[in-house]
N, C-alpha and C. Protein backbone atom coordinates (compact mmCIF):
# COMPACT_ATOMS: atom_id res chain seq x y z
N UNK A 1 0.84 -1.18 0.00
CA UNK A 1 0.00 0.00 0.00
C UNK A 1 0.88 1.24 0.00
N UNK A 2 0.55 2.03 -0.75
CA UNK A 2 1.39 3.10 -0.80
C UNK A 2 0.47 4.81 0.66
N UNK A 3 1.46 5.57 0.86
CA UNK A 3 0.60 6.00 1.54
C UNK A 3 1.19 7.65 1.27
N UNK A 4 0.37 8.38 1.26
CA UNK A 4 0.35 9.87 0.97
C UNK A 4 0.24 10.40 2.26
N UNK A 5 -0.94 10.16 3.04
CA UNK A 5 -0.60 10.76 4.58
C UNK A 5 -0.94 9.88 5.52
N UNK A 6 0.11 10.47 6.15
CA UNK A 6 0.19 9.18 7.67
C UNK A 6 -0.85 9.05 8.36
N UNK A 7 -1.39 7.94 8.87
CA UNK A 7 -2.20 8.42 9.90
C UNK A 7 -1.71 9.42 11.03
N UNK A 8 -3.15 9.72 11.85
CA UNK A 8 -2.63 11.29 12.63
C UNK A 8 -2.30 10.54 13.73
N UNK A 9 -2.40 9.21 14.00
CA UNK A 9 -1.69 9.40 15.33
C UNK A 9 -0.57 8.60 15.25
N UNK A 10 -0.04 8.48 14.26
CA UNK A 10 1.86 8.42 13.70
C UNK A 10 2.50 9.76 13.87
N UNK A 11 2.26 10.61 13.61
CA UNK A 11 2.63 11.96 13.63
C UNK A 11 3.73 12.23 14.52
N UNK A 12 3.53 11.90 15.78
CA UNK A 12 4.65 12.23 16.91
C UNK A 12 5.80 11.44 16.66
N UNK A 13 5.34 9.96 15.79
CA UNK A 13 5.85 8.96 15.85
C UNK A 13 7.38 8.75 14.89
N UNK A 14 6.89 9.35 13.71
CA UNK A 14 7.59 9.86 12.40
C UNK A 14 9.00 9.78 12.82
N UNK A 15 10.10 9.34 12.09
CA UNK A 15 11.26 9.58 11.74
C UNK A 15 11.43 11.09 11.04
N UNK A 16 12.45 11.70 11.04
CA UNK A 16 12.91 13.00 10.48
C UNK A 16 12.30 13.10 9.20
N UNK A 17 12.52 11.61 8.30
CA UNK A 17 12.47 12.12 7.43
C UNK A 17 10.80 11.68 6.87
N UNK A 18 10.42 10.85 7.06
CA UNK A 18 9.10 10.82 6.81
C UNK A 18 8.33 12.24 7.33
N UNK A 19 8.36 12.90 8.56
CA UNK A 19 7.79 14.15 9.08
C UNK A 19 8.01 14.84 7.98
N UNK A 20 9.48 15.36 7.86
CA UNK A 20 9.49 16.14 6.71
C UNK A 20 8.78 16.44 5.17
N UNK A 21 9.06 14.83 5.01
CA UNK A 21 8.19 14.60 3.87
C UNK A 21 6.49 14.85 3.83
N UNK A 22 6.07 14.87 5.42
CA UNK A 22 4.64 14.59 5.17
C UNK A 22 4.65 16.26 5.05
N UNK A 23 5.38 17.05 5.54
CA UNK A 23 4.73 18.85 5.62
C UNK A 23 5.23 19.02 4.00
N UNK A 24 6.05 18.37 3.39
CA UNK A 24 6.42 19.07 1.62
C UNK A 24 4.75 18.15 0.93
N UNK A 25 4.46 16.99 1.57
CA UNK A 25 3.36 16.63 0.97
C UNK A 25 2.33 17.42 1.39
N UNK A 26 1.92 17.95 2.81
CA UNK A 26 0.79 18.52 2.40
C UNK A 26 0.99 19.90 1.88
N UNK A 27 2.10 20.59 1.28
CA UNK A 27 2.25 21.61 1.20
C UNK A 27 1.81 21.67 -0.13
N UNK A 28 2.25 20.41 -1.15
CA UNK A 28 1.60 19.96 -2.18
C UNK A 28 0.51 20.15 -2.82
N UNK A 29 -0.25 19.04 -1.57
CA UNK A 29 -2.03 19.43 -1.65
C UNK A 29 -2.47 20.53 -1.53
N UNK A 30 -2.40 21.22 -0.72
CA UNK A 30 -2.37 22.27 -0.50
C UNK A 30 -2.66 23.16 -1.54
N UNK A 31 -1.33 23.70 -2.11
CA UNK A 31 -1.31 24.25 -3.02
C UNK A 31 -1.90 23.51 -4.60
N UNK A 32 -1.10 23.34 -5.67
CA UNK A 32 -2.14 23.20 -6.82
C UNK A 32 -1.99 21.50 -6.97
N UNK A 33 -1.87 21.08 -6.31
CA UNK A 33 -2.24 20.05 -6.42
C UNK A 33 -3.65 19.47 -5.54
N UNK A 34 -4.13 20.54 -4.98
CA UNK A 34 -5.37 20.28 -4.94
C UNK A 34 -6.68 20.13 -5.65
N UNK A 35 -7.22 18.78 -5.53
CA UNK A 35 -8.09 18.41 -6.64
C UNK A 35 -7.43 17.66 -7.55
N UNK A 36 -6.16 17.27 -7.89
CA UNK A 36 -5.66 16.53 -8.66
C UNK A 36 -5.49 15.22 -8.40
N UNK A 37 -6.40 14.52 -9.15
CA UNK A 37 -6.40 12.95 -8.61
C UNK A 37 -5.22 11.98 -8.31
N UNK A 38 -5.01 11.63 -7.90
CA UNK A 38 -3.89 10.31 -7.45
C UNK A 38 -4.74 9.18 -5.94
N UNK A 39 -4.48 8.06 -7.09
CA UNK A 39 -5.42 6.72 -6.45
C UNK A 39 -4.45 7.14 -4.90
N UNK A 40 -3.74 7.20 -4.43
CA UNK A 40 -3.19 7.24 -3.12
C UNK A 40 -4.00 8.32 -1.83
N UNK A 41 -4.24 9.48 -2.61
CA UNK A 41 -4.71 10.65 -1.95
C UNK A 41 -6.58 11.07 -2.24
N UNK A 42 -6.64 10.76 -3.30
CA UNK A 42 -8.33 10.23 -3.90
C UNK A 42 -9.43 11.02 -2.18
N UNK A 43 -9.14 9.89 -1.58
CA UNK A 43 -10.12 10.59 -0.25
C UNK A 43 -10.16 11.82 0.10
N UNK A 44 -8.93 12.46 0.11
CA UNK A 44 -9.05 13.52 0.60
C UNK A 44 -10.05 14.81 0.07
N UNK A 45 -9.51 14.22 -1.36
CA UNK A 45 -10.63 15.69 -1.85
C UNK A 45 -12.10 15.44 -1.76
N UNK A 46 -12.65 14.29 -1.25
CA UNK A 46 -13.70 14.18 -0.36
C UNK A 46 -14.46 15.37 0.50
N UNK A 47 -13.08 15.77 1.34
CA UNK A 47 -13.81 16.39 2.56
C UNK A 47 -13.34 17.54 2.18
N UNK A 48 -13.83 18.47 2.96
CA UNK A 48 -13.48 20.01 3.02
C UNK A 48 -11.77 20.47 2.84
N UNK A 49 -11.30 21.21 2.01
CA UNK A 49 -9.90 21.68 2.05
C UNK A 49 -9.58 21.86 3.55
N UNK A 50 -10.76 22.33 4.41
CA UNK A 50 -9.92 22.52 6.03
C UNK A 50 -9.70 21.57 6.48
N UNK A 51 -10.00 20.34 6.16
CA UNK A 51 -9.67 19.34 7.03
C UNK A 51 -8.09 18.81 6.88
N UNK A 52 -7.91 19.35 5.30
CA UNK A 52 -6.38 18.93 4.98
C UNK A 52 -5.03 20.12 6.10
N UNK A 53 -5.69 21.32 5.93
CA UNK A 53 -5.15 22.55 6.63
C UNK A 53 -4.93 22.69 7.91
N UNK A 54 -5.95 21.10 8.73
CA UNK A 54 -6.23 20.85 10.10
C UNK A 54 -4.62 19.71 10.13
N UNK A 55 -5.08 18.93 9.48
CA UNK A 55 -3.89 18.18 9.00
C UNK A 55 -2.53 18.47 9.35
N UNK A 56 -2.35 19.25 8.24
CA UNK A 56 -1.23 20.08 7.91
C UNK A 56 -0.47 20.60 9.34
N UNK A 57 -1.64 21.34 10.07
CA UNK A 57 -1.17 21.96 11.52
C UNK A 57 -0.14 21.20 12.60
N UNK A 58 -0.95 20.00 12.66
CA UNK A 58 -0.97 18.82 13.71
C UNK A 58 1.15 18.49 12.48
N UNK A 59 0.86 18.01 11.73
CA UNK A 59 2.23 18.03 10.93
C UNK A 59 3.29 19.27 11.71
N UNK A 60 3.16 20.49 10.90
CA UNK A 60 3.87 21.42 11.53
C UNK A 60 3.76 21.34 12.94
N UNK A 61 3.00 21.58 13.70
CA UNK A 61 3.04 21.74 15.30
C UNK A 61 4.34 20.24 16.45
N UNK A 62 4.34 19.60 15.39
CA UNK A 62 5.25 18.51 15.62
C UNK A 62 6.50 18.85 15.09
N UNK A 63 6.69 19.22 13.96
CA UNK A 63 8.04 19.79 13.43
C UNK A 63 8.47 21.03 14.37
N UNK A 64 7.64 21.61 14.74
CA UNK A 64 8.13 23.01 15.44
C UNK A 64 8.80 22.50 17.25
N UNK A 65 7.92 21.31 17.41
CA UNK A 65 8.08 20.75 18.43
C UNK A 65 9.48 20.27 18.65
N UNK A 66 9.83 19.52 17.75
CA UNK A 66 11.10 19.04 17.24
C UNK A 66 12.57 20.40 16.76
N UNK A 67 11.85 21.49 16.76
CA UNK A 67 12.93 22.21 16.75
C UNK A 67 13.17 22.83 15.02
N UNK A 68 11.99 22.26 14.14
CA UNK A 68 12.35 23.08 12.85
C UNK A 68 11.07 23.74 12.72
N UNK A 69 11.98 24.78 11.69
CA UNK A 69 11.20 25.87 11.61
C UNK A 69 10.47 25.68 10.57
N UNK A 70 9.09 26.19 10.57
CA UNK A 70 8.26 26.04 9.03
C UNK A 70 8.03 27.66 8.57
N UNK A 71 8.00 27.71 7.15
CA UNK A 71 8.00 29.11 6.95
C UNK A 71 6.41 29.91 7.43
N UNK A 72 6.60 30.78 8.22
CA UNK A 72 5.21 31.26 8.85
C UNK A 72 4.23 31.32 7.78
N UNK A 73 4.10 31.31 6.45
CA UNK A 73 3.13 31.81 5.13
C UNK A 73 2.21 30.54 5.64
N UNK A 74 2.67 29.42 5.84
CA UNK A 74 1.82 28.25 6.19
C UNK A 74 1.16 27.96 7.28
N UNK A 75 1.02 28.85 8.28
CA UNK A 75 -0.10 29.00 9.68
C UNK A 75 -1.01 29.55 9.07
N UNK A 76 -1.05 30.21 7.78
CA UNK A 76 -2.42 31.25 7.80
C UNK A 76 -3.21 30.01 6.87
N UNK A 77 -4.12 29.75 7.65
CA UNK A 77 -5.01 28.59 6.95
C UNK A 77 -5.32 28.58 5.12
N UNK A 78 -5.16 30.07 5.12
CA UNK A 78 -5.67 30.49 3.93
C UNK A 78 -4.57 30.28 2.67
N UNK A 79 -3.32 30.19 3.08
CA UNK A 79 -1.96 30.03 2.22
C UNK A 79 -2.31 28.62 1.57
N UNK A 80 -1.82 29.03 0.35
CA UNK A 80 -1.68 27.76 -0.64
C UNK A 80 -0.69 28.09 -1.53
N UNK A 81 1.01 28.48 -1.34
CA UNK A 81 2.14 28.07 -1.53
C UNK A 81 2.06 29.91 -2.69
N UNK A 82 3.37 29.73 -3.04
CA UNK A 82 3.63 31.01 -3.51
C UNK A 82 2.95 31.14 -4.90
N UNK A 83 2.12 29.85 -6.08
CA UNK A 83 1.81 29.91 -7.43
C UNK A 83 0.10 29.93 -7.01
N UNK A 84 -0.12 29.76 -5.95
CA UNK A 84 -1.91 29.54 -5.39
C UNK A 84 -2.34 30.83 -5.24
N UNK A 85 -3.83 30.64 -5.78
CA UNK A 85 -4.49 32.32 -4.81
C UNK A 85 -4.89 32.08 -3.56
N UNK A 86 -5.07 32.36 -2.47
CA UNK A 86 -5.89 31.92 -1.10
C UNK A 86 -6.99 31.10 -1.44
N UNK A 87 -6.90 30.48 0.00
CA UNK A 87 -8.25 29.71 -0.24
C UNK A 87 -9.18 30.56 1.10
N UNK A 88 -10.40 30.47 0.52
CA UNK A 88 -11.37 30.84 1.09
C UNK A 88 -12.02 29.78 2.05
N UNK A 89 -11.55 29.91 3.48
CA UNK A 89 -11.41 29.35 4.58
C UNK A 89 -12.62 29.23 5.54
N UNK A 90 -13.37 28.24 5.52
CA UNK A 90 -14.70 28.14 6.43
C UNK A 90 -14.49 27.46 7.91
N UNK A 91 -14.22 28.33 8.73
CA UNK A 91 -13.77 27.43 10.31
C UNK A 91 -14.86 26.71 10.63
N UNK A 92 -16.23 26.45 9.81
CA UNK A 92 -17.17 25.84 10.40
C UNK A 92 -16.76 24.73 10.18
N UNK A 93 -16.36 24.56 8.72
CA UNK A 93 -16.15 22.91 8.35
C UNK A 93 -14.67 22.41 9.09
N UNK A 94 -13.94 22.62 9.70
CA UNK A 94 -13.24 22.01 10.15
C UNK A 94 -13.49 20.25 10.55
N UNK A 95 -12.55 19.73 11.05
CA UNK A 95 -13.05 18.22 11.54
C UNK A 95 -12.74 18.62 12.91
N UNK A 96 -13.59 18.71 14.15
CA UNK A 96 -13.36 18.72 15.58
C UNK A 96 -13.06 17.21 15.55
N UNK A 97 -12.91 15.88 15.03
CA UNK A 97 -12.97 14.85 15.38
C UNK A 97 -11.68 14.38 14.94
N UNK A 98 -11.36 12.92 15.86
CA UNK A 98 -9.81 12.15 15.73
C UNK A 98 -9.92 10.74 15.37
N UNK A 99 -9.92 10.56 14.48
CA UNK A 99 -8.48 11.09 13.37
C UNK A 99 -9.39 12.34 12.56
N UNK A 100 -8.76 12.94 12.26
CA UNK A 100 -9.72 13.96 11.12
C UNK A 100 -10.64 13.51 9.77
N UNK A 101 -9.72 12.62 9.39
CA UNK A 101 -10.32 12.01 7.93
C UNK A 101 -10.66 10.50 8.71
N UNK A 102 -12.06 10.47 8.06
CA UNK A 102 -12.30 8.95 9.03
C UNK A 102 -12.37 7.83 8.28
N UNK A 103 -10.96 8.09 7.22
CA UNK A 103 -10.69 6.63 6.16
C UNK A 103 -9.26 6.70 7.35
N UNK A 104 -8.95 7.30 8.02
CA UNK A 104 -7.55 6.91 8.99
C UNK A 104 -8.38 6.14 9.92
N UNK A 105 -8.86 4.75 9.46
CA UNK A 105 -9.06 4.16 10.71
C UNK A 105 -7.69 3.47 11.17
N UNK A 106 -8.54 2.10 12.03
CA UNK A 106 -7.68 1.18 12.66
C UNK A 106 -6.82 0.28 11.84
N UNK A 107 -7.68 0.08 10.24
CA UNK A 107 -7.16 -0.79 9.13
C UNK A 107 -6.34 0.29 8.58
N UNK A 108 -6.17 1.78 8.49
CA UNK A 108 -5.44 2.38 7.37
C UNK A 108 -4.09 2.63 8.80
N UNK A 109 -4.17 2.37 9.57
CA UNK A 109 -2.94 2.85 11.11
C UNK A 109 -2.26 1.55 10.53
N UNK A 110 -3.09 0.19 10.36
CA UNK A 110 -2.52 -0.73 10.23
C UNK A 110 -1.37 -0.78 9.07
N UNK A 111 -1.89 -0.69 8.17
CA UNK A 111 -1.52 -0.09 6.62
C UNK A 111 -0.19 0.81 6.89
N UNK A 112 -0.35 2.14 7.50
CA UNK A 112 0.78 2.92 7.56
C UNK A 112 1.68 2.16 8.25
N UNK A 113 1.37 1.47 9.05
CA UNK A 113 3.05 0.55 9.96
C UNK A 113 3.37 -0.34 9.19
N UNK A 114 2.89 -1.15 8.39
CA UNK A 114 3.03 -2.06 7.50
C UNK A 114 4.14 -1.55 6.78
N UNK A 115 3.66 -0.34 6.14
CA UNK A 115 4.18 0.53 5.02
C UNK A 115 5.73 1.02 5.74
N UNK A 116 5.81 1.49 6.74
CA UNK A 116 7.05 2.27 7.68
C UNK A 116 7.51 0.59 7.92
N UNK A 117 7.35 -0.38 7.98
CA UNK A 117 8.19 -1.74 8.32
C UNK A 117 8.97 -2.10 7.55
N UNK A 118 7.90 -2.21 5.99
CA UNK A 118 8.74 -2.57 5.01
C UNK A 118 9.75 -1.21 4.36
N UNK A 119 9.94 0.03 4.80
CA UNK A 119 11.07 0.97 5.15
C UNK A 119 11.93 0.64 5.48
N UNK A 120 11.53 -0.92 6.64
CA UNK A 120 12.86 -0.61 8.07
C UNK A 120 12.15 0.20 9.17
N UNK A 121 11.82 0.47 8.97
CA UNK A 121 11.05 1.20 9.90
C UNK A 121 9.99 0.60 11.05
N UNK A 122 10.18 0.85 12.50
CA UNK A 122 9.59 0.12 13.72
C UNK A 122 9.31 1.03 14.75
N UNK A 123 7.95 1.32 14.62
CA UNK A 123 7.42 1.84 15.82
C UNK A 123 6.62 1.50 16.53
């Protein structure tokens, strides 16, 4: 299984470089690659762009935790990378709920360790 974003409660869990990778991926989505299909990421454009931006946070707020810096343009919910126009940001739709996207179940947690094993990877 290939995986585009980790489940959210890998997040703390992440090696350097997978973390890293997940904030250049959602920086991705984010920006114009939002709406652009790929069988890996497909769900997401499901739900509301805030839920990816909710995402995204929980990502950075762990990197910052860890001691790197993210460029501030990416706290403002509304940023979508330097070639994007803003996005027009509804705090209603957010996901108050955990995991945010509720294809991160217990089978897709499963999936992501699977995926980080056959890395080498053991958490």
């Amino acid at each position: 299984m290939s995986v585009r974003l980790w489940h959210e409660a890998l997040i703390p869990k992440l090696p350097r470089a997978q973390l890293l990778g997940q904030h250049r991926e959602c920086c991705a989505l984010r920006g114009l690659g939002w709406n652009r299909p790929h069988a890996t990421v497909n769900y997401v454009f499901q739900h509301p762009y805030e839920y990816l931006v909710q995402y995204h946070r929980l990502v950075m707020e762990e990197m910052e935790r860890r001691g790197y810096h993210v460029d501030p343009a990416w706290w403002d919910p509304r940023y979508r990378g330097k070639r994007a126009p803003l996005a027009d940001i509804d705090p209603s739709r957010y996901s108050w709920s955990s995991p945010i996207y509720p294809e991160h179940d217990d089978r897709y947690l499963a999936d992501c360790l699977e995926n980080l094993r056959a890395k080498g990877i053991i958490l």
